[in-house]
C-alpha atoms as a PDB file:
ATOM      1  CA  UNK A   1       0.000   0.000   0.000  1.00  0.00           C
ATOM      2  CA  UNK A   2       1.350   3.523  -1.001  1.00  0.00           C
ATOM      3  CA  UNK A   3       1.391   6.141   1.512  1.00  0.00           C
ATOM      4  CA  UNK A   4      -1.363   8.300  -0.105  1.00  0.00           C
ATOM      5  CA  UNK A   5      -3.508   4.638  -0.280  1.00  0.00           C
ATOM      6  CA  UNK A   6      -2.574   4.744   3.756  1.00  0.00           C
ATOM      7  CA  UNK A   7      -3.023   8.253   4.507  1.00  0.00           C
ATOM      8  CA  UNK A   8      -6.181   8.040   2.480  1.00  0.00           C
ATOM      9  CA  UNK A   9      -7.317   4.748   4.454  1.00  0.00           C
ATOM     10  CA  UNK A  10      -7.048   6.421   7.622  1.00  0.00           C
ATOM     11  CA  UNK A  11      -9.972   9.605   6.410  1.00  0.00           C
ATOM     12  CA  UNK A  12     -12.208   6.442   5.214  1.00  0.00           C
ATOM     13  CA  UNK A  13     -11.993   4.156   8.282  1.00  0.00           C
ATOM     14  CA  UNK A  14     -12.025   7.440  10.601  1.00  0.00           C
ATOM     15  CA  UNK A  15     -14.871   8.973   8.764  1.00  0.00           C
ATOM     16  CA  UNK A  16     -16.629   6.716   6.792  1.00  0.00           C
ATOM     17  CA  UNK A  17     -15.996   8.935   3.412  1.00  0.00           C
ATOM     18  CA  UNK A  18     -15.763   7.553   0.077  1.00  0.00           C
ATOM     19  CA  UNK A  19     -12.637   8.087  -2.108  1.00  0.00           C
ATOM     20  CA  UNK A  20     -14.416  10.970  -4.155  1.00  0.00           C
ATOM     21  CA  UNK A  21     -14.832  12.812  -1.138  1.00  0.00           C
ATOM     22  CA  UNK A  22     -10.743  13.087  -0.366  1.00  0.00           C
ATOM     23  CA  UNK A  23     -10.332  16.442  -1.856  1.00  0.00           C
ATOM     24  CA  UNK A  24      -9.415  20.008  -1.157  1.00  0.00           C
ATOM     25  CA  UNK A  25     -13.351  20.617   0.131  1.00  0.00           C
ATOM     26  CA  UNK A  26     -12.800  18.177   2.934  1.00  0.00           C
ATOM     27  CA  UNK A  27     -12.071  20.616   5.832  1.00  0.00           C
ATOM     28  CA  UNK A  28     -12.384  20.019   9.681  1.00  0.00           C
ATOM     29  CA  UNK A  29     -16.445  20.537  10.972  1.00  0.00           C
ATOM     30  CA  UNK A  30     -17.802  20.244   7.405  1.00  0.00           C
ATOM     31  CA  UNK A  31     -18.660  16.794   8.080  1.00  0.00           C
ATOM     32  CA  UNK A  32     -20.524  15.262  11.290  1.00  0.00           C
ATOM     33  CA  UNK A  33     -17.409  12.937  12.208  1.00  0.00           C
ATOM     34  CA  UNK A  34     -14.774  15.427  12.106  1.00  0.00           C
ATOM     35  CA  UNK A  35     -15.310  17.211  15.123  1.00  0.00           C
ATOM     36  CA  UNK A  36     -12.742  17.769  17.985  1.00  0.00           C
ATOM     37  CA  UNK A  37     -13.012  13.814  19.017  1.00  0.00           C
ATOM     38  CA  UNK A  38     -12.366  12.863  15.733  1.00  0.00           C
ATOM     39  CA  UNK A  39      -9.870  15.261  15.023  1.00  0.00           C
ATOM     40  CA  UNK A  40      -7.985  13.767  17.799  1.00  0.00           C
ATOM     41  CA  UNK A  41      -9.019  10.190  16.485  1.00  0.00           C
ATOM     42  CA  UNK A  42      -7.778  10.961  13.134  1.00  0.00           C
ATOM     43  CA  UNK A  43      -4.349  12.007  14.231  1.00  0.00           C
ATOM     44  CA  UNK A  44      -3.650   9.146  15.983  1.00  0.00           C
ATOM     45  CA  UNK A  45      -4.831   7.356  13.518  1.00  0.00           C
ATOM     46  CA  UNK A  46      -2.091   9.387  11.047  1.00  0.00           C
ATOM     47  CA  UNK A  47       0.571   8.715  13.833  1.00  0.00           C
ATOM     48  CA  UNK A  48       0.321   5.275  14.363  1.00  0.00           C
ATOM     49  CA  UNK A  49      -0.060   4.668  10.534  1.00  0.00           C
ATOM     50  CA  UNK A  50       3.387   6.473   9.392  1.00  0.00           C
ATOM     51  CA  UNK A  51       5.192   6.079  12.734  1.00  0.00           C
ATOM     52  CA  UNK A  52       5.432   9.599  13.456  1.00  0.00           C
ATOM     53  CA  UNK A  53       4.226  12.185  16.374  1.00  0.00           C
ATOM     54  CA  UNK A  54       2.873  15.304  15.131  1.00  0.00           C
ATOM     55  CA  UNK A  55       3.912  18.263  17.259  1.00  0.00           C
ATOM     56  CA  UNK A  56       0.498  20.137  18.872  1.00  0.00           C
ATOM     57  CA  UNK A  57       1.314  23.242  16.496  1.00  0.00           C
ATOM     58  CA  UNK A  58       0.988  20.994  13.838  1.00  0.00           C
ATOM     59  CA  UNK A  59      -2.121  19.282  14.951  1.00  0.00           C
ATOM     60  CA  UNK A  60      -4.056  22.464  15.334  1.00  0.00           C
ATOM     61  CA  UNK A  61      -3.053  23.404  11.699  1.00  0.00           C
ATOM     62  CA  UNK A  62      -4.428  20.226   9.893  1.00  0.00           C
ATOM     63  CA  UNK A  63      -7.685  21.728   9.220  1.00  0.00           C
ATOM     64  CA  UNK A  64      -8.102  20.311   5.698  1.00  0.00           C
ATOM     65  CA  UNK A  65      -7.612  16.793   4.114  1.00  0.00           C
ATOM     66  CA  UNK A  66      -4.845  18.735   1.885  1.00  0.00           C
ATOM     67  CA  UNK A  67      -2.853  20.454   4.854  1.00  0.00           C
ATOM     68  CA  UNK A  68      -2.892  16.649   6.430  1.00  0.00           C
ATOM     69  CA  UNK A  69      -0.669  15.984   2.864  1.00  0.00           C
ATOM     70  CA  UNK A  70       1.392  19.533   3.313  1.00  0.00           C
ATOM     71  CA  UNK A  71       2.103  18.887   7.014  1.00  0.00           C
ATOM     72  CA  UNK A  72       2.886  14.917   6.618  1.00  0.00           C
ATOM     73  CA  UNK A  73       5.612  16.180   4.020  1.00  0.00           C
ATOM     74  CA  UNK A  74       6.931  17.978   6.949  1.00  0.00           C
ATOM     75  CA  UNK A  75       7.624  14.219   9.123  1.00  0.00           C
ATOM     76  CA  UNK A  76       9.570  13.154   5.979  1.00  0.00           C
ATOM     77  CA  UNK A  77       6.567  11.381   4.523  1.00  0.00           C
ATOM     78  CA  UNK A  78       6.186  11.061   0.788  1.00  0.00           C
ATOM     79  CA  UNK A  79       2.988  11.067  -0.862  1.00  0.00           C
END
């Protein structure tokens, strides 16, 4: 599995999206599941799946399914 196949995993299983869905629109509150609980969930999620810990600054700036792939790039994580 590719890391955009795994990063891309982790929004479906968190928030029961389909694929189409993983775009630039997807932003944090515009859907149900993505509140502050799943937030959290989802960066745990993103931690445990590329071995990383995202610093808190970081956390609070991954508002968007695209800054996820801007701020993963950060950790050294190719997508």
């Amino acid at each position: 599995m590719t890391n955009i196949e795994k990063y891309n995993a982790v929004f479906i299983e968190n928030f029961g999206v389909k694929p189409e869905d993983l775009n630039e629109k997807l932003v944090y509150q515009s859907i149900t599941e993505w509140d502050s609980v799943g937030h959290m969930g989802l960066v745990a999620a993103i931690e445990e799946n590329f071995n990383i810990l995202i610093d808190i600054d970081d956390i609070i700036e991954f508002g968007s399914y695209t800054i996820g792939i801007d701020i993963l790039k950060k950790y050294g994580v190719e997508l």
